[in-house]
C-alpha atoms as a PDB file:
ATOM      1  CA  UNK A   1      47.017 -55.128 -15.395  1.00  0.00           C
ATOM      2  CA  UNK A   2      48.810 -54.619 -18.570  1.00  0.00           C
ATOM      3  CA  UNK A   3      50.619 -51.529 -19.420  1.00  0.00           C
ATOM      4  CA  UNK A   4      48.536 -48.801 -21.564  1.00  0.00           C
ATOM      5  CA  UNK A   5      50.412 -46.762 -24.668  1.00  0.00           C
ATOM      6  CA  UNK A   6      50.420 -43.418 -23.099  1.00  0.00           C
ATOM      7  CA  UNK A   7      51.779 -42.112 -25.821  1.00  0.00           C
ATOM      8  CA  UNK A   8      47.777 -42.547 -27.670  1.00  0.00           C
ATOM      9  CA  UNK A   9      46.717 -39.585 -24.961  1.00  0.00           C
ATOM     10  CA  UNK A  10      48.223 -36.339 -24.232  1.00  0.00           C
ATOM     11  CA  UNK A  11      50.881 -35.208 -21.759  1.00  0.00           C
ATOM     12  CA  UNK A  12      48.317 -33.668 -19.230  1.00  0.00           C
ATOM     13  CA  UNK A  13      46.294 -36.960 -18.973  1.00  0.00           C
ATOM     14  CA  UNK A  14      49.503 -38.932 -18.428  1.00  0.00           C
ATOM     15  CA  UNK A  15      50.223 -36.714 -15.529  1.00  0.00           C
ATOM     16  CA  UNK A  16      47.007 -37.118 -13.808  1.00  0.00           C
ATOM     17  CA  UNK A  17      47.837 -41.227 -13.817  1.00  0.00           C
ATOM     18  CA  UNK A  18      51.572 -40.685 -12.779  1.00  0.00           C
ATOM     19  CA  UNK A  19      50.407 -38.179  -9.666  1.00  0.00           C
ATOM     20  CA  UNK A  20      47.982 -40.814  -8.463  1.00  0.00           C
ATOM     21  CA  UNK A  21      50.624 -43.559  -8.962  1.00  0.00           C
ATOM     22  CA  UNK A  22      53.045 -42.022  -7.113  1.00  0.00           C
ATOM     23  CA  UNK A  23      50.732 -41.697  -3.817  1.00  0.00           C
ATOM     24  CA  UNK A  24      49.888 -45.363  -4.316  1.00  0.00           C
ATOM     25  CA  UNK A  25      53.782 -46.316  -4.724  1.00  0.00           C
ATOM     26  CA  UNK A  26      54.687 -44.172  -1.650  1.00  0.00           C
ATOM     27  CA  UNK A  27      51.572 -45.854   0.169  1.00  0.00           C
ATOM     28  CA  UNK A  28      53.123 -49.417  -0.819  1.00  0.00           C
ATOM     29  CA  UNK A  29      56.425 -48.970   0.804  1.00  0.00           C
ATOM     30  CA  UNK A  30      54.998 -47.416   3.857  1.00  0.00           C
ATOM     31  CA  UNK A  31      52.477 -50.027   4.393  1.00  0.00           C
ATOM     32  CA  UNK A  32      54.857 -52.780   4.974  1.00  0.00           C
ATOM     33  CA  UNK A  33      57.461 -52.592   2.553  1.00  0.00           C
ATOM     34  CA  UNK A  34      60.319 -50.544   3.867  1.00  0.00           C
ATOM     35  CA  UNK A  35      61.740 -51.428   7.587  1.00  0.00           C
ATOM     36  CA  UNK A  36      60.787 -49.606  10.184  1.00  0.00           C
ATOM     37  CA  UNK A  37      63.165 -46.900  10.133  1.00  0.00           C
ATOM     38  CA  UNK A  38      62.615 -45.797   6.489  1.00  0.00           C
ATOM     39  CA  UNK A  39      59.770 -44.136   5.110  1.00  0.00           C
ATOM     40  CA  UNK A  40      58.440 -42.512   1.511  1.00  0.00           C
ATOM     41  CA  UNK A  41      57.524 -39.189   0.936  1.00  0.00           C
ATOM     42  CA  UNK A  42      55.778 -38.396  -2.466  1.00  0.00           C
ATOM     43  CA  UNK A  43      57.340 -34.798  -4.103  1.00  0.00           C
ATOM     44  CA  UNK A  44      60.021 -33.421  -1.791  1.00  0.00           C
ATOM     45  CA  UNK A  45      62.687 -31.542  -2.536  1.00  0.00           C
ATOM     46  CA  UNK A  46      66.182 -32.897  -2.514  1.00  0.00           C
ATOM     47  CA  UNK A  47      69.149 -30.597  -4.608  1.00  0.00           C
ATOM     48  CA  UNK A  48      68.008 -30.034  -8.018  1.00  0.00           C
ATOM     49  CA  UNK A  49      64.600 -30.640  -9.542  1.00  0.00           C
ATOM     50  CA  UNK A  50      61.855 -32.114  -7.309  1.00  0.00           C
ATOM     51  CA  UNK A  51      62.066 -36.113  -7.308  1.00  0.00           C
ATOM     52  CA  UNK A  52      58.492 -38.159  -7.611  1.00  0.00           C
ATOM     53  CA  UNK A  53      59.410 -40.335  -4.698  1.00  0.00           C
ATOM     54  CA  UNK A  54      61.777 -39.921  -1.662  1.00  0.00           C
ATOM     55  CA  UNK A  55      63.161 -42.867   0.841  1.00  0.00           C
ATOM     56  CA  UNK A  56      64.548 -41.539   3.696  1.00  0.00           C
ATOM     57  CA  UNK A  57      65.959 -43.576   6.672  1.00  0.00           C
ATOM     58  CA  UNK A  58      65.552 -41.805  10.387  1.00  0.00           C
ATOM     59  CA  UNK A  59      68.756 -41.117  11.801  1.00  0.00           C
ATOM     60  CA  UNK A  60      69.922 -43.814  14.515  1.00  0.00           C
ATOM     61  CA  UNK A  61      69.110 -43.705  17.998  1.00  0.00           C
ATOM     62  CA  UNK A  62      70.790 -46.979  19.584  1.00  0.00           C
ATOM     63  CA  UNK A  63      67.776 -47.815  20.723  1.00  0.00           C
ATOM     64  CA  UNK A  64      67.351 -50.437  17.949  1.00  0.00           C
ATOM     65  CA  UNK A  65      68.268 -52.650  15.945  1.00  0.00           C
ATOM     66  CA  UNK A  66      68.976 -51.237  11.998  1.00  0.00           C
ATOM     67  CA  UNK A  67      66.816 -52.729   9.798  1.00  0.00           C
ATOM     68  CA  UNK A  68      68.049 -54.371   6.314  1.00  0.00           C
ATOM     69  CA  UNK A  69      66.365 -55.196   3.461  1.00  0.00           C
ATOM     70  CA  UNK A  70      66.925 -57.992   0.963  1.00  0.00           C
ATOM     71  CA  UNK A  71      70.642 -59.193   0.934  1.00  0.00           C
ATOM     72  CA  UNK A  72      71.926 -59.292  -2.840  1.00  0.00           C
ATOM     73  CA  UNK A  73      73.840 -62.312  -2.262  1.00  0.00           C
ATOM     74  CA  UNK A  74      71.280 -63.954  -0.958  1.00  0.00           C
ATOM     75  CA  UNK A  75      68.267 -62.653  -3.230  1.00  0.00           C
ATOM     76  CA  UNK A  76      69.755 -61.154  -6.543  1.00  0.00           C
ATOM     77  CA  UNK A  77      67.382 -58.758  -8.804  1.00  0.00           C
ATOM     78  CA  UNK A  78      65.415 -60.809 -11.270  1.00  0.00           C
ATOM     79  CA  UNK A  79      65.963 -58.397 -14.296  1.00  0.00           C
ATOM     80  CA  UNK A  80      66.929 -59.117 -17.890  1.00  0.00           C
ATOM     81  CA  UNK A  81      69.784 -57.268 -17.517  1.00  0.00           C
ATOM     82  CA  UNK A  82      72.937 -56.481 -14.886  1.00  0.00           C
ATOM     83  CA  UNK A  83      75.542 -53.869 -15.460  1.00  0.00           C
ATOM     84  CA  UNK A  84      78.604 -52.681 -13.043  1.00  0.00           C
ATOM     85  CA  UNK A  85      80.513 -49.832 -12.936  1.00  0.00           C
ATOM     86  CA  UNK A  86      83.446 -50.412 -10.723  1.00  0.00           C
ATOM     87  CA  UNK A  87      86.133 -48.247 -12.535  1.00  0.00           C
ATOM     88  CA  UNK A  88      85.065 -45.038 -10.574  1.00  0.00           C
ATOM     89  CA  UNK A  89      85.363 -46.594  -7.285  1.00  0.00           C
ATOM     90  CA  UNK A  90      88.774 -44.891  -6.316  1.00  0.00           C
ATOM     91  CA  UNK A  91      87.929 -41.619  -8.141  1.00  0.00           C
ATOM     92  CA  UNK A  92      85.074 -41.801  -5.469  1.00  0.00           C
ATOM     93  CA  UNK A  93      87.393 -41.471  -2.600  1.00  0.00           C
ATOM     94  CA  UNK A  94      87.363 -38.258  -3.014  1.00  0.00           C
ATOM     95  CA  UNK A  95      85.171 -36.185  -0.454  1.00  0.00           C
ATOM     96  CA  UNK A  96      81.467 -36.649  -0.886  1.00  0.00           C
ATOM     97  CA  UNK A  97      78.458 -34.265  -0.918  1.00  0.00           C
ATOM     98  CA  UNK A  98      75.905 -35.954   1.560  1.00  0.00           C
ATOM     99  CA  UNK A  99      72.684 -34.659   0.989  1.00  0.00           C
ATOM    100  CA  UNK A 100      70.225 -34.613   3.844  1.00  0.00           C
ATOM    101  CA  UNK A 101      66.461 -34.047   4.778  1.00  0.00           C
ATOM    102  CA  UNK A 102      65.248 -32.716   7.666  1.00  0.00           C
ATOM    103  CA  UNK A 103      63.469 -35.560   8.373  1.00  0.00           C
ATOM    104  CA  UNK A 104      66.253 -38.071   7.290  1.00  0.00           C
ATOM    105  CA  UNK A 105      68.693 -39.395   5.228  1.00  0.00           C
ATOM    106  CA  UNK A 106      67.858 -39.384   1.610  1.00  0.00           C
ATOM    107  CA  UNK A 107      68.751 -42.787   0.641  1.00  0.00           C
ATOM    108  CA  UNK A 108      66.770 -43.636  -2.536  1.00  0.00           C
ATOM    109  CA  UNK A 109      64.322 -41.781  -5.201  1.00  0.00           C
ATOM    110  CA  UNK A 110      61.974 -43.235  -7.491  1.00  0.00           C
ATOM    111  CA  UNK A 111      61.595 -40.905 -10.689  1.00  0.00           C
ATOM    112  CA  UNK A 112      58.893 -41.639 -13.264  1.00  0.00           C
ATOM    113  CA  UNK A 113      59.668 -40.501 -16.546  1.00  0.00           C
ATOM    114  CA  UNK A 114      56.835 -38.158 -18.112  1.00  0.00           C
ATOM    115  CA  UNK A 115      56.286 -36.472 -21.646  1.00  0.00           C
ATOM    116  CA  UNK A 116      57.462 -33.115 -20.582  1.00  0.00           C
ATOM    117  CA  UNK A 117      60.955 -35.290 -19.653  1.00  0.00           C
ATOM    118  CA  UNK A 118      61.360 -36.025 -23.330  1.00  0.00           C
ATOM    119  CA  UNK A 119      59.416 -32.252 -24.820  1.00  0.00           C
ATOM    120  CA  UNK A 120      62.844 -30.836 -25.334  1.00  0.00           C
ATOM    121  CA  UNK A 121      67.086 -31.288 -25.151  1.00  0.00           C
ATOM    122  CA  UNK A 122      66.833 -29.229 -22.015  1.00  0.00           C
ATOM    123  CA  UNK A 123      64.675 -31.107 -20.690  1.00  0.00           C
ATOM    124  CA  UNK A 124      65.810 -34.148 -21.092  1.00  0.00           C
ATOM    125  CA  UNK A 125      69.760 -33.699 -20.225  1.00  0.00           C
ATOM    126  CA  UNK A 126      68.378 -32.138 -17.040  1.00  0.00           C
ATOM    127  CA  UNK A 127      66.609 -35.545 -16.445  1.00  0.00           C
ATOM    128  CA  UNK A 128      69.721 -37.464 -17.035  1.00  0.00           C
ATOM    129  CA  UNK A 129      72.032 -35.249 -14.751  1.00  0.00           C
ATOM    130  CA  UNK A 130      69.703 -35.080 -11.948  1.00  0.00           C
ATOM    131  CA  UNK A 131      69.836 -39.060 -11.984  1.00  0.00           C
ATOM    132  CA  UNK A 132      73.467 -39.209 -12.718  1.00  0.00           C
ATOM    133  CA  UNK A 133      73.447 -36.657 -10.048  1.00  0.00           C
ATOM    134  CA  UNK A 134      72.055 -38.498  -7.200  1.00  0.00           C
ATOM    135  CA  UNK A 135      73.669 -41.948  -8.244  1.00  0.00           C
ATOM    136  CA  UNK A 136      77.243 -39.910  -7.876  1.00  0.00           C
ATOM    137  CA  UNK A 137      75.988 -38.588  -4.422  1.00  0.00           C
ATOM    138  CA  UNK A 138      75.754 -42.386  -3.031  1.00  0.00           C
ATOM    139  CA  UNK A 139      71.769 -42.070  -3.680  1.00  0.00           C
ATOM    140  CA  UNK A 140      70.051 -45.426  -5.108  1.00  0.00           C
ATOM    141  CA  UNK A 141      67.473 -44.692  -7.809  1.00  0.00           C
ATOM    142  CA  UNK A 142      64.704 -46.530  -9.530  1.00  0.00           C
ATOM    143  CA  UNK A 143      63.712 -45.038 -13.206  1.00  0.00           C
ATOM    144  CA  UNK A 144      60.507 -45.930 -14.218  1.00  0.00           C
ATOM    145  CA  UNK A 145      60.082 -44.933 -18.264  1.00  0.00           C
ATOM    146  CA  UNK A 146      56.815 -46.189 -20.290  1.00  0.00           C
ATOM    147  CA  UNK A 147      57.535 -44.155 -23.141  1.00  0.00           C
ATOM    148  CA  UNK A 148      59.040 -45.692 -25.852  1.00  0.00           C
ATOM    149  CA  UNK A 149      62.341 -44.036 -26.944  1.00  0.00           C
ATOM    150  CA  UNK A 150      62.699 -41.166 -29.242  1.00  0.00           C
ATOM    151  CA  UNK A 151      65.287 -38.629 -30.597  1.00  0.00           C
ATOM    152  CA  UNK A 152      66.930 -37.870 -27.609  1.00  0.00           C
ATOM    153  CA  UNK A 153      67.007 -41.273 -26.174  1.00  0.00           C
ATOM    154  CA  UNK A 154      67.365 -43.833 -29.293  1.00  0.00           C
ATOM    155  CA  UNK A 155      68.350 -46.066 -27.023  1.00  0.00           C
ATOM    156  CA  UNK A 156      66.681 -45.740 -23.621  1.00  0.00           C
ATOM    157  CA  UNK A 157      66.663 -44.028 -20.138  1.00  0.00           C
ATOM    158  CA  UNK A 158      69.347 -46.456 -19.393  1.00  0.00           C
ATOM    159  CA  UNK A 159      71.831 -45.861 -21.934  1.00  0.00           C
ATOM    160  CA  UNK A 160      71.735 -42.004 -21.545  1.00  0.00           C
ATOM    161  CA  UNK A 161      72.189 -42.491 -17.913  1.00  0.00           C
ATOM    162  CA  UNK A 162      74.088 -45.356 -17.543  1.00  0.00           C
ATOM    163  CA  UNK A 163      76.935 -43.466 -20.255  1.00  0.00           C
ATOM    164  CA  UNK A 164      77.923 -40.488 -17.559  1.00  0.00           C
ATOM    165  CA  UNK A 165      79.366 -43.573 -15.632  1.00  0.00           C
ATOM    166  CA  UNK A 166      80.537 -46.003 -18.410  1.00  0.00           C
ATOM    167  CA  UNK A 167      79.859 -46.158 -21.915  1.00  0.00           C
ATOM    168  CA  UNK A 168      78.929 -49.303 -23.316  1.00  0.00           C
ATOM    169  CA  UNK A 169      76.498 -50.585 -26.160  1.00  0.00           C
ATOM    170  CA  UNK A 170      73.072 -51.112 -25.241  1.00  0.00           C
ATOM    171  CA  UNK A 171      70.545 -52.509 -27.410  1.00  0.00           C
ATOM    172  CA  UNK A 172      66.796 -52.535 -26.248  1.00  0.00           C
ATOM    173  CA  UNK A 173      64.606 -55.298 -27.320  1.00  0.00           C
ATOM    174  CA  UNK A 174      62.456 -54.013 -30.523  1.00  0.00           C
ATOM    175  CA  UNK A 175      59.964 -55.821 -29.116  1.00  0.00           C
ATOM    176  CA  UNK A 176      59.918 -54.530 -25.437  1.00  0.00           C
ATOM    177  CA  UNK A 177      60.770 -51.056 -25.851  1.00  0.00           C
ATOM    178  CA  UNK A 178      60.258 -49.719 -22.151  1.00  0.00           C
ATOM    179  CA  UNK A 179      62.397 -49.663 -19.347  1.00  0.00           C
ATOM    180  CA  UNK A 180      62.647 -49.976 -16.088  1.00  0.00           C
ATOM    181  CA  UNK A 181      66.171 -49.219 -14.243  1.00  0.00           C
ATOM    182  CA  UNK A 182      67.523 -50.058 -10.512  1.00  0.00           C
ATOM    183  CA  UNK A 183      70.622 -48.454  -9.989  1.00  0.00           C
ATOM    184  CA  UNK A 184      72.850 -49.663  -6.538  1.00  0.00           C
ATOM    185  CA  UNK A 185      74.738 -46.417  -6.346  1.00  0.00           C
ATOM    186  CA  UNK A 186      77.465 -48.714  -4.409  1.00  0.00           C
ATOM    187  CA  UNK A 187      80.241 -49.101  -4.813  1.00  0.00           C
ATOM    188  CA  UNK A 188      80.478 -50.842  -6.914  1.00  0.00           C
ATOM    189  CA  UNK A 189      77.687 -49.278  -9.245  1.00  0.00           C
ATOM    190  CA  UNK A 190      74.947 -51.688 -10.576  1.00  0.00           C
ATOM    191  CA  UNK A 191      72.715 -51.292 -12.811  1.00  0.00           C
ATOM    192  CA  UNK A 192      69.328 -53.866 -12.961  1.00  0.00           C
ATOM    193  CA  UNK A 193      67.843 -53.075 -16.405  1.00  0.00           C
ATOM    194  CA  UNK A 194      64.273 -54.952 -17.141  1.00  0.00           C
ATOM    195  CA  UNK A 195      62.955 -54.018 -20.505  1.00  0.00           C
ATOM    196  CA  UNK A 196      58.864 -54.284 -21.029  1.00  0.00           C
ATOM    197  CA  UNK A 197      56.084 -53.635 -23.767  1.00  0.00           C
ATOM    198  CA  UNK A 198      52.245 -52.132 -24.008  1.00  0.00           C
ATOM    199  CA  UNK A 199      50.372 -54.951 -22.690  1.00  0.00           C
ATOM    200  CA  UNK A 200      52.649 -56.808 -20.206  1.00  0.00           C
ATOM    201  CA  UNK A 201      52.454 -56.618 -16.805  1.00  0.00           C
ATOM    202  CA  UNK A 202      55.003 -54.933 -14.729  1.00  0.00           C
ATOM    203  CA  UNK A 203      57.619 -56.746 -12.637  1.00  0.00           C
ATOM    204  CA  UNK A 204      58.319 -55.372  -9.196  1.00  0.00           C
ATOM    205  CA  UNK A 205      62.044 -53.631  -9.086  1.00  0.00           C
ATOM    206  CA  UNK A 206      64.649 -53.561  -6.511  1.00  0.00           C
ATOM    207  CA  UNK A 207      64.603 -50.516  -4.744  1.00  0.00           C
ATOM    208  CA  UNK A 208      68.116 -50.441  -2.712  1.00  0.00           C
ATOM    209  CA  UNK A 209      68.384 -48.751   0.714  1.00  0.00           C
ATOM    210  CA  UNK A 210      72.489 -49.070   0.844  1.00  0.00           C
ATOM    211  CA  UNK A 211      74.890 -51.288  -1.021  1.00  0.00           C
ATOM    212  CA  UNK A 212      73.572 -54.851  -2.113  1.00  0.00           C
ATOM    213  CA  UNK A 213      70.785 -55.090  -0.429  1.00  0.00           C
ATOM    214  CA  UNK A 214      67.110 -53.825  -1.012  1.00  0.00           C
ATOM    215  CA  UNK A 215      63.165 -53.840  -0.994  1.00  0.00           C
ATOM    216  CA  UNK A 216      60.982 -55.136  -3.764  1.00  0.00           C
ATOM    217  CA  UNK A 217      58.720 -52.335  -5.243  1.00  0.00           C
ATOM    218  CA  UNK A 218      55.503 -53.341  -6.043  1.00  0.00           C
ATOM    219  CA  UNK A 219      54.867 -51.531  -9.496  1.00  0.00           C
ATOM    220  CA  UNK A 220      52.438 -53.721 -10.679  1.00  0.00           C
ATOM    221  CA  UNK A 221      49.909 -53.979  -7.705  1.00  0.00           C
ATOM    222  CA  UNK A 222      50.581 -49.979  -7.558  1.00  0.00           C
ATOM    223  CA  UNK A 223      49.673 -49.602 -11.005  1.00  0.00           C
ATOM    224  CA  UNK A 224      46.373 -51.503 -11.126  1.00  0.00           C
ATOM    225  CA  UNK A 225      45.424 -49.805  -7.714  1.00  0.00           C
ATOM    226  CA  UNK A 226      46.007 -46.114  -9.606  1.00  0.00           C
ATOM    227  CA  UNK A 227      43.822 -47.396 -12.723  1.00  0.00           C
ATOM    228  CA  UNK A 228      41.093 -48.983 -10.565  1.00  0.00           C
ATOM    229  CA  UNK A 229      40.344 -45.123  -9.680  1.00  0.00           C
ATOM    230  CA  UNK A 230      41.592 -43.626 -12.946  1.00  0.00           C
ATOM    231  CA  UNK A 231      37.901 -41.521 -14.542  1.00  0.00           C
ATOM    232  CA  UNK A 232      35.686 -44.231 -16.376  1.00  0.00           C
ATOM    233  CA  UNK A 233      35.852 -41.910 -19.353  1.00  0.00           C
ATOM    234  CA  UNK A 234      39.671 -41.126 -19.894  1.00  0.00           C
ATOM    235  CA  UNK A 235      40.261 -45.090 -19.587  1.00  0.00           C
ATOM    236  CA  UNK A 236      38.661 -45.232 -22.646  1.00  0.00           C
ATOM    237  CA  UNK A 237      40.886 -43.725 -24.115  1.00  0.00           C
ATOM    238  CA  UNK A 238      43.579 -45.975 -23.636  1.00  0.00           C
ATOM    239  CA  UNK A 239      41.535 -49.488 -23.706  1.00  0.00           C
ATOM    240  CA  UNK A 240      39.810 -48.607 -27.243  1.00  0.00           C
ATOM    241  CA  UNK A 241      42.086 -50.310 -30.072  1.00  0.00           C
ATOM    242  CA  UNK A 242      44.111 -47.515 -31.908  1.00  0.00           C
ATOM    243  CA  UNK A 243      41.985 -48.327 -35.438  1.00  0.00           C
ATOM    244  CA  UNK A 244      38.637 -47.528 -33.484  1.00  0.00           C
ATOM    245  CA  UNK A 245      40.192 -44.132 -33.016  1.00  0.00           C
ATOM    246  CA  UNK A 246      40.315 -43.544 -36.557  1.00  0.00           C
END
């Protein structure tokens, strides 16, 4: 299923897709795709502004064995691009805010970037601190961003994230303008960048659980599941070529 230009409907319709999508991600790891003593929860509240999608990992009983996902070493991400961040790694001996659930550990979120993300400078810069946020708080995240960049990111999610740890130049393809982002909070940091366009198909991301090691996130499957049920008539809207709209 290729990926639509939601930029060709409004905000409102975009956010009917990304709330189905994020049931049908959430669905995905729980049906197989985490170990056994993680789960997803779709929308709940961690410090700051509500996340899309929360991994949490039940607190340890001795009972059993801990689970592990895929082993960097053994597996790495498959993504265009790989960036570290290891100068930080002493500054982060200092002590740690842990933040908790009362369910579980929060050990990952999955944030998909929407219109109202990019609406305004507030907006935005509260998007990019909540990330670097959770990355400085030892929580993985997964950005998911098919909107092509504008003012207030000419270069990406990435960059504007990725530069409250290091800055660095970052170029995205002109010809694969959206981006998806792992980010190993570590240490060290890692970022796995892959960079798509309107009309590929989307790769499935790491999605790490603690340092160097991980679950694959199905994005693609998730995405054609969440069209397959999208209304008949707003799909039109996005399959009919942009000079029929004319």
């Amino acid at each position: 299923m290729p990926v639509h230009d939601w930029t060709r409907v409004d905000s409102g319709l975009f956010h009917a897709f990304h709330q189905r999508w994020i049931s049908s991600i959430s669905d995905a790891l729980n049906g197989g795709v985490l170990p056994s003593d993680y789960f997803a929860l779709a929308e709940q509240r961690v410090r700051g502004p509500i996340p899309d999608v929360l991994t949490l990992q039940l607190a340890a009983t001795g009972s059993e064995p801990e689970s592990t996902g895929v082993a960097v070493a053994a597996a790495p991400p498959k993504t265009r691009i790989v960036r570290r961040s290891e100068d930080d790694i002493y500054a982060a001996k200092a002590d740690q805010i842990t933040v908790r659930h009362r369910h579980g550990n929060v050990v990952a979120v999955i944030e998909i970037v929407s219109p109202g993300n990019k609406a305004s400078r507030a907006e935005f810069l509260a998007l990019v601190q909540k990330a670097a946020g959770l990355i400085h708080q030892n929580i993985h995240l997964l950005m998911i961003d098919l909107l092509p960049p504008g003012r207030r990111d000419p270069h990406g999610i990435h960059k504007a994230i990725w530069d409250e740890f290091l800055e660095e130049d970052f170029d995205l393809p002109p010809d694969k303008p959206l981006t998806l982002a792992a980010y190993d909070a570590g240490p060290p940091r890692v970022a796995y960048v892959e960079t798509v366009a309107v009309g590929d198909k989307l790769p499935d991301m790491p999605l790490f659980l603690k340092p160097e090691t991980y679950v694959p996130t199905p994005l693609e499957a998730t995405y054609e599941q969440t069209w397959s049920v999208f209304p008949r008539a707003l799909k039109g809207l996005l399959e009919v070529p942009p000079s029929a709209q004319s």
